[in-house]
C-alpha atoms as a PDB file:
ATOM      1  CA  UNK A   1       0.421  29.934 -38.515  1.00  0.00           C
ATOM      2  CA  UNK A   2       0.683  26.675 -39.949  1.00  0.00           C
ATOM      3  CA  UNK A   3      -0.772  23.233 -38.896  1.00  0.00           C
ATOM      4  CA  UNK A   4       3.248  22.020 -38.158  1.00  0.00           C
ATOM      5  CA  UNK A   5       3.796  25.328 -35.768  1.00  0.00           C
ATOM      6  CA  UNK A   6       0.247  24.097 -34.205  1.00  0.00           C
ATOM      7  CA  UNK A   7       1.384  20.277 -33.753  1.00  0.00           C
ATOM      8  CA  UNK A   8       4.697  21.391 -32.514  1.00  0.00           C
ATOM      9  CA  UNK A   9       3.209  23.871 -29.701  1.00  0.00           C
ATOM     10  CA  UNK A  10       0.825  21.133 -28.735  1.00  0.00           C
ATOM     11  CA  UNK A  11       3.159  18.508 -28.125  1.00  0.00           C
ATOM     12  CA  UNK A  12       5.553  20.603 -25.999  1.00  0.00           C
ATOM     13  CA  UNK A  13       2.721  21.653 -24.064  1.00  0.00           C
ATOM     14  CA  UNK A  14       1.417  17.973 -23.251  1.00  0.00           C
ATOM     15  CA  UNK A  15       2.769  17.201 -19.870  1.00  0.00           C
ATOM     16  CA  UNK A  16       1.762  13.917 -20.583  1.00  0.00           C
ATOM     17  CA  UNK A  17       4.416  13.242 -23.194  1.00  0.00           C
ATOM     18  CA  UNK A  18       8.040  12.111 -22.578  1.00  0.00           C
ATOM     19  CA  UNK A  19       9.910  15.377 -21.327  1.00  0.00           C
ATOM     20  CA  UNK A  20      12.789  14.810 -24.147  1.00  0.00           C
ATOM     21  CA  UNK A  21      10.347  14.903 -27.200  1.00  0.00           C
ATOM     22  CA  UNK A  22       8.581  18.113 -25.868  1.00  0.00           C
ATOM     23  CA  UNK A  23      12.051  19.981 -25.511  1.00  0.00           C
ATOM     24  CA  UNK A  24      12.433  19.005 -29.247  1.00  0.00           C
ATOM     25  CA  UNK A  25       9.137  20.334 -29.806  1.00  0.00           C
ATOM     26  CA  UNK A  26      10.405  23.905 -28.275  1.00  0.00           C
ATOM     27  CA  UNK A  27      13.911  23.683 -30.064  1.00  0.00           C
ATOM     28  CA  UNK A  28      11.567  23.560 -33.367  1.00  0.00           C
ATOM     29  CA  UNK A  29       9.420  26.294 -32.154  1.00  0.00           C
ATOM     30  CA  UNK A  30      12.858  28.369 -31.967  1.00  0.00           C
ATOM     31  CA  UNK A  31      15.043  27.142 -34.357  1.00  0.00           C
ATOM     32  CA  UNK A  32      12.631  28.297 -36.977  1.00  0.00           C
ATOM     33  CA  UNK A  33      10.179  31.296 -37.832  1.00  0.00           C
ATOM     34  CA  UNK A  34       6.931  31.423 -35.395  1.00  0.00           C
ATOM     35  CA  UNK A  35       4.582  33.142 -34.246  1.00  0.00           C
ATOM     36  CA  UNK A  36       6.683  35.427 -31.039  1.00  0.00           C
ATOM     37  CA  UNK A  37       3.664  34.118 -28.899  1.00  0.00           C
ATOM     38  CA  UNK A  38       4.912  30.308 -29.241  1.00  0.00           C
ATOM     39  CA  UNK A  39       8.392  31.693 -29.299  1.00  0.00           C
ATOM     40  CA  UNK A  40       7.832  32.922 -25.998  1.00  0.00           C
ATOM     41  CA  UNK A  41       5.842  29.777 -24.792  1.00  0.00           C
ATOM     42  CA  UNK A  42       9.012  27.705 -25.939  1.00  0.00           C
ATOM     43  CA  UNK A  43      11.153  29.634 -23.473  1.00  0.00           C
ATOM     44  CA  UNK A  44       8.810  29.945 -20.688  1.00  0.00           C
ATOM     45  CA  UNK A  45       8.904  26.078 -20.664  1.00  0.00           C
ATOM     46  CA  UNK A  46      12.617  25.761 -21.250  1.00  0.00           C
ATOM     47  CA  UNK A  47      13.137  28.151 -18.671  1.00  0.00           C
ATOM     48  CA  UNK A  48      10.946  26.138 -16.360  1.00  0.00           C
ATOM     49  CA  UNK A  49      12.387  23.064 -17.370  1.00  0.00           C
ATOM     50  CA  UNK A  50      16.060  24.165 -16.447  1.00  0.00           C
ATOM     51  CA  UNK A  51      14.748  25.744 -13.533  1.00  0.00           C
ATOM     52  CA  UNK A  52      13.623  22.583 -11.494  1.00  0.00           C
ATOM     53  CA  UNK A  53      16.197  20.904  -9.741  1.00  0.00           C
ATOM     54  CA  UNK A  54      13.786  17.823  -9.897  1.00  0.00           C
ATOM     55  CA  UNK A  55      14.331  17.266 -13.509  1.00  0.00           C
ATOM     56  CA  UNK A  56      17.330  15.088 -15.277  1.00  0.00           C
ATOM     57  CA  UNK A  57      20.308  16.893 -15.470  1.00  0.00           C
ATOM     58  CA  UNK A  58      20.596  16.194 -19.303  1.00  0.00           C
ATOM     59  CA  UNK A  59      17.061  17.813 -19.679  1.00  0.00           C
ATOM     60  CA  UNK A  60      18.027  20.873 -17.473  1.00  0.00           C
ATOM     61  CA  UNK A  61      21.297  21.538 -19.690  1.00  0.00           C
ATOM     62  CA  UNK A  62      19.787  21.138 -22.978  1.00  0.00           C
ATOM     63  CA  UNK A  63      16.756  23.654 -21.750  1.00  0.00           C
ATOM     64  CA  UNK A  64      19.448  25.860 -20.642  1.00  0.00           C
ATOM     65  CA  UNK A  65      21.654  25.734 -23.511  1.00  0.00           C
ATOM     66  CA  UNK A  66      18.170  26.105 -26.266  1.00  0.00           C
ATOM     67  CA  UNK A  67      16.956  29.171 -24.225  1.00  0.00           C
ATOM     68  CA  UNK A  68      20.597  31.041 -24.232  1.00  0.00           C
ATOM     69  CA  UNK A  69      20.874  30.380 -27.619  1.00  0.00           C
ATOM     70  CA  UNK A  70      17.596  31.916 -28.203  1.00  0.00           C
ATOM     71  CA  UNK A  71      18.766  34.660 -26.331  1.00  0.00           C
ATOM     72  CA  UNK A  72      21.916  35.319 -27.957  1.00  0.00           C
ATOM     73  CA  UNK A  73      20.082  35.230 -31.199  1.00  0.00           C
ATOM     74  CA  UNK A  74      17.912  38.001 -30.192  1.00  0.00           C
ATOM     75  CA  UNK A  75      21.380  40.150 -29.304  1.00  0.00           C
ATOM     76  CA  UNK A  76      23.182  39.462 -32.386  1.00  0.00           C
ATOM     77  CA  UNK A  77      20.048  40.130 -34.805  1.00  0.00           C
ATOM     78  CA  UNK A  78      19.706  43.829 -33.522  1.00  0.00           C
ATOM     79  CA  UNK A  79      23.400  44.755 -34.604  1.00  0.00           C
ATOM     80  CA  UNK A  80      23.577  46.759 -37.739  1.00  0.00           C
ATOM     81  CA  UNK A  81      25.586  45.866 -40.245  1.00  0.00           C
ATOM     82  CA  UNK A  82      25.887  48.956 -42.664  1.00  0.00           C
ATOM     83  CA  UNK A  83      28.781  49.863 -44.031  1.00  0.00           C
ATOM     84  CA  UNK A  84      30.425  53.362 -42.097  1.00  0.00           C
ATOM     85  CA  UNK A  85      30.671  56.250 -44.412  1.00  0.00           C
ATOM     86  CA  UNK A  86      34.336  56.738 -44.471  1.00  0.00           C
ATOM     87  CA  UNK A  87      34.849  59.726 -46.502  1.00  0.00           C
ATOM     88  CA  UNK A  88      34.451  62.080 -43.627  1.00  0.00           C
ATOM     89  CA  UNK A  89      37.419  60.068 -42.486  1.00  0.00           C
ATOM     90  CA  UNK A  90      38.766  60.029 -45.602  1.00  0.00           C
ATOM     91  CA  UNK A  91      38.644  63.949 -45.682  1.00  0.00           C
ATOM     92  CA  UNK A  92      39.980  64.686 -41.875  1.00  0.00           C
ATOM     93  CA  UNK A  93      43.155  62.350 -42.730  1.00  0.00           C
ATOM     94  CA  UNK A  94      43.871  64.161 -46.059  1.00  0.00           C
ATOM     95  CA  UNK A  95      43.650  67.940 -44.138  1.00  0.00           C
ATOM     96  CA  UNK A  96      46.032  66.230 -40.935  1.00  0.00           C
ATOM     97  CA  UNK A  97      48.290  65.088 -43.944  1.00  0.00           C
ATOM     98  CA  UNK A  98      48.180  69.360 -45.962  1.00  0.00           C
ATOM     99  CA  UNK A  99      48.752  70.104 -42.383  1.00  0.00           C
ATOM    100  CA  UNK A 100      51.913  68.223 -41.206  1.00  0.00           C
ATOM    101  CA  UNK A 101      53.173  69.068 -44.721  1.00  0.00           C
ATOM    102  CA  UNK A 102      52.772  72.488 -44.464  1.00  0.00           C
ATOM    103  CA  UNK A 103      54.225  72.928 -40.759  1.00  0.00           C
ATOM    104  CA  UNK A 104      57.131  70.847 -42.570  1.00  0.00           C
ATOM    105  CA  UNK A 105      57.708  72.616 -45.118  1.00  0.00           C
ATOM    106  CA  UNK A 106      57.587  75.943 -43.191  1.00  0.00           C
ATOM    107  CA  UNK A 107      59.956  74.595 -40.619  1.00  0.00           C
ATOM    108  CA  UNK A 108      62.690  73.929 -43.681  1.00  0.00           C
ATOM    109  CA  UNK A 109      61.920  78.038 -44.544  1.00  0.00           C
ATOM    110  CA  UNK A 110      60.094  76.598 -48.092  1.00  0.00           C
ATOM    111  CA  UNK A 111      57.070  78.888 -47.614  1.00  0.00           C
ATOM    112  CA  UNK A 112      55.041  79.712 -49.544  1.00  0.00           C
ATOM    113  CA  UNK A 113      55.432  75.946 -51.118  1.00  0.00           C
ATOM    114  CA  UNK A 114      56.276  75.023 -54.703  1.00  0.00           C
ATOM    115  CA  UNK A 115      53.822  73.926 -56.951  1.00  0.00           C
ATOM    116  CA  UNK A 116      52.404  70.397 -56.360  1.00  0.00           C
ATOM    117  CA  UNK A 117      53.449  70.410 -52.653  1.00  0.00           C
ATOM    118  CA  UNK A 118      50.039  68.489 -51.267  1.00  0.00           C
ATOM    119  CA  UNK A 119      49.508  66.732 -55.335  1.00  0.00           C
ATOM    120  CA  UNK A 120      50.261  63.298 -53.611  1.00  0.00           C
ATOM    121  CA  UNK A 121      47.718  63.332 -50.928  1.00  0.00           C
ATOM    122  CA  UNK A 122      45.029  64.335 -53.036  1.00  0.00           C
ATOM    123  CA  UNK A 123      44.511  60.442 -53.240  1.00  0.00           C
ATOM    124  CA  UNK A 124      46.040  59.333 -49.774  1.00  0.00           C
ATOM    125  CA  UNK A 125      43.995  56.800 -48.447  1.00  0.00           C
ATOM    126  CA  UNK A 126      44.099  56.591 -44.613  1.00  0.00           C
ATOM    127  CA  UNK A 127      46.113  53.258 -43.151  1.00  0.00           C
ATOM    128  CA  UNK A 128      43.529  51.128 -41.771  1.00  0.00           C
ATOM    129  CA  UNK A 129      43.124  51.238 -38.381  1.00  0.00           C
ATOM    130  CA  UNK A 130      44.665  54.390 -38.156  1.00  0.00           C
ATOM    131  CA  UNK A 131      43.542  56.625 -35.219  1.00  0.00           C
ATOM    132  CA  UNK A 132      43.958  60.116 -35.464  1.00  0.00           C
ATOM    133  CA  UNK A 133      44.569  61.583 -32.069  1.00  0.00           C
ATOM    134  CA  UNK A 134      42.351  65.023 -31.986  1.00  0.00           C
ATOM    135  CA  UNK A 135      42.054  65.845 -28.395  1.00  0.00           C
ATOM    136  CA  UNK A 136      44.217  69.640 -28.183  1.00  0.00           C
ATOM    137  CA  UNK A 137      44.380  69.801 -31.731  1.00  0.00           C
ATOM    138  CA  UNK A 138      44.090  73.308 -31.939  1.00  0.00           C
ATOM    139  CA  UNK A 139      46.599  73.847 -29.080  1.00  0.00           C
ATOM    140  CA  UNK A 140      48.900  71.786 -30.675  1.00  0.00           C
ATOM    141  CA  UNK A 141      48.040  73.833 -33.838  1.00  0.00           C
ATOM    142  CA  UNK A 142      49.178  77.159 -32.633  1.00  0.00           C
ATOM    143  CA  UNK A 143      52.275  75.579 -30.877  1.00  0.00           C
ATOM    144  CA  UNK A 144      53.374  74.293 -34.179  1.00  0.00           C
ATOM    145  CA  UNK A 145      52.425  77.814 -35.881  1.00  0.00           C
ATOM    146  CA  UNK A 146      54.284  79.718 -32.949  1.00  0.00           C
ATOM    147  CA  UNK A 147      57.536  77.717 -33.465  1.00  0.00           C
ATOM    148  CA  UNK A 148      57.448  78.348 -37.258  1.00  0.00           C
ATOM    149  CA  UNK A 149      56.683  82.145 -36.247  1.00  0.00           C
ATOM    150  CA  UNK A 150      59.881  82.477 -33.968  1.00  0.00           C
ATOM    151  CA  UNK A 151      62.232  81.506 -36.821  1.00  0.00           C
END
């Protein structure tokens, strides 16, 4: 902890000081790193500050607005932000591409395919923000394989 973390705690804590400067004092403490002891302190006193209906209305929004800040600061810092591993996506979009192909290719009677028939979406890339719909795949599967079947 350094001397200016000290100075700053101090002041916001001296109810003897102008009300203004000591909600600077507890912006400070929270706009920067600190120990999560005086970060907590800061809020506790915002949070009292915006919680008396005594106080200046200018005093009671700023208060407000410094501890929801705070708080959203907290929510947004515990989001990950890794990259998704896409190839498994990658992979399942390839297979639903062989497999509309194929049902395709059976329905014009060109089964067994010719050579190359799935050489272009080797490489496919899925559209982005494509959603692949697999609730009943498999019954939808077999109807497709059933109407190929009755041919």
């Amino acid at each position: 902890m350094t001397r200016s973390v000290d100075a700053l705690l101090t002041m916001m804590l001296d109810s003897g000081a102008w009300l203004g400067r000591r909600i600077e004092a507890a912006e400070s403490l929270l706009a920067y790193e600190a120990p999560p002891e005086h970060v907590e302190a800061a809020k506790a006193f915002l949070t009292a500050v915006f919680d008396d209906p005594d106080q200046d209305e200018e005093f009671r929004m700023k208060a407000l607005k410094l501890v929801r800040k705070a708080e959203a600061r907290r929510v947004v810092s515990s989001t990950t932000s890794g990259k998704m591993d896409e190839r498994p996506h990658r992979e399942l979009n390839r297979r639903m591409l062989r497999a509309k192909r194929r049902l395709a290719l059976m329905e014009a009677g060109l089964w067994p395919p010719p050579k190359g028939w799935d050489a272009d979406i080797a490489n496919a890339e899925p559209p982005r923000g494509a959603i692949v719909d697999l609730s009943n795949m498999a019954e939808r599967m077999e109807a497709a394989r059933l109407r190929i079947i009755k041919k």
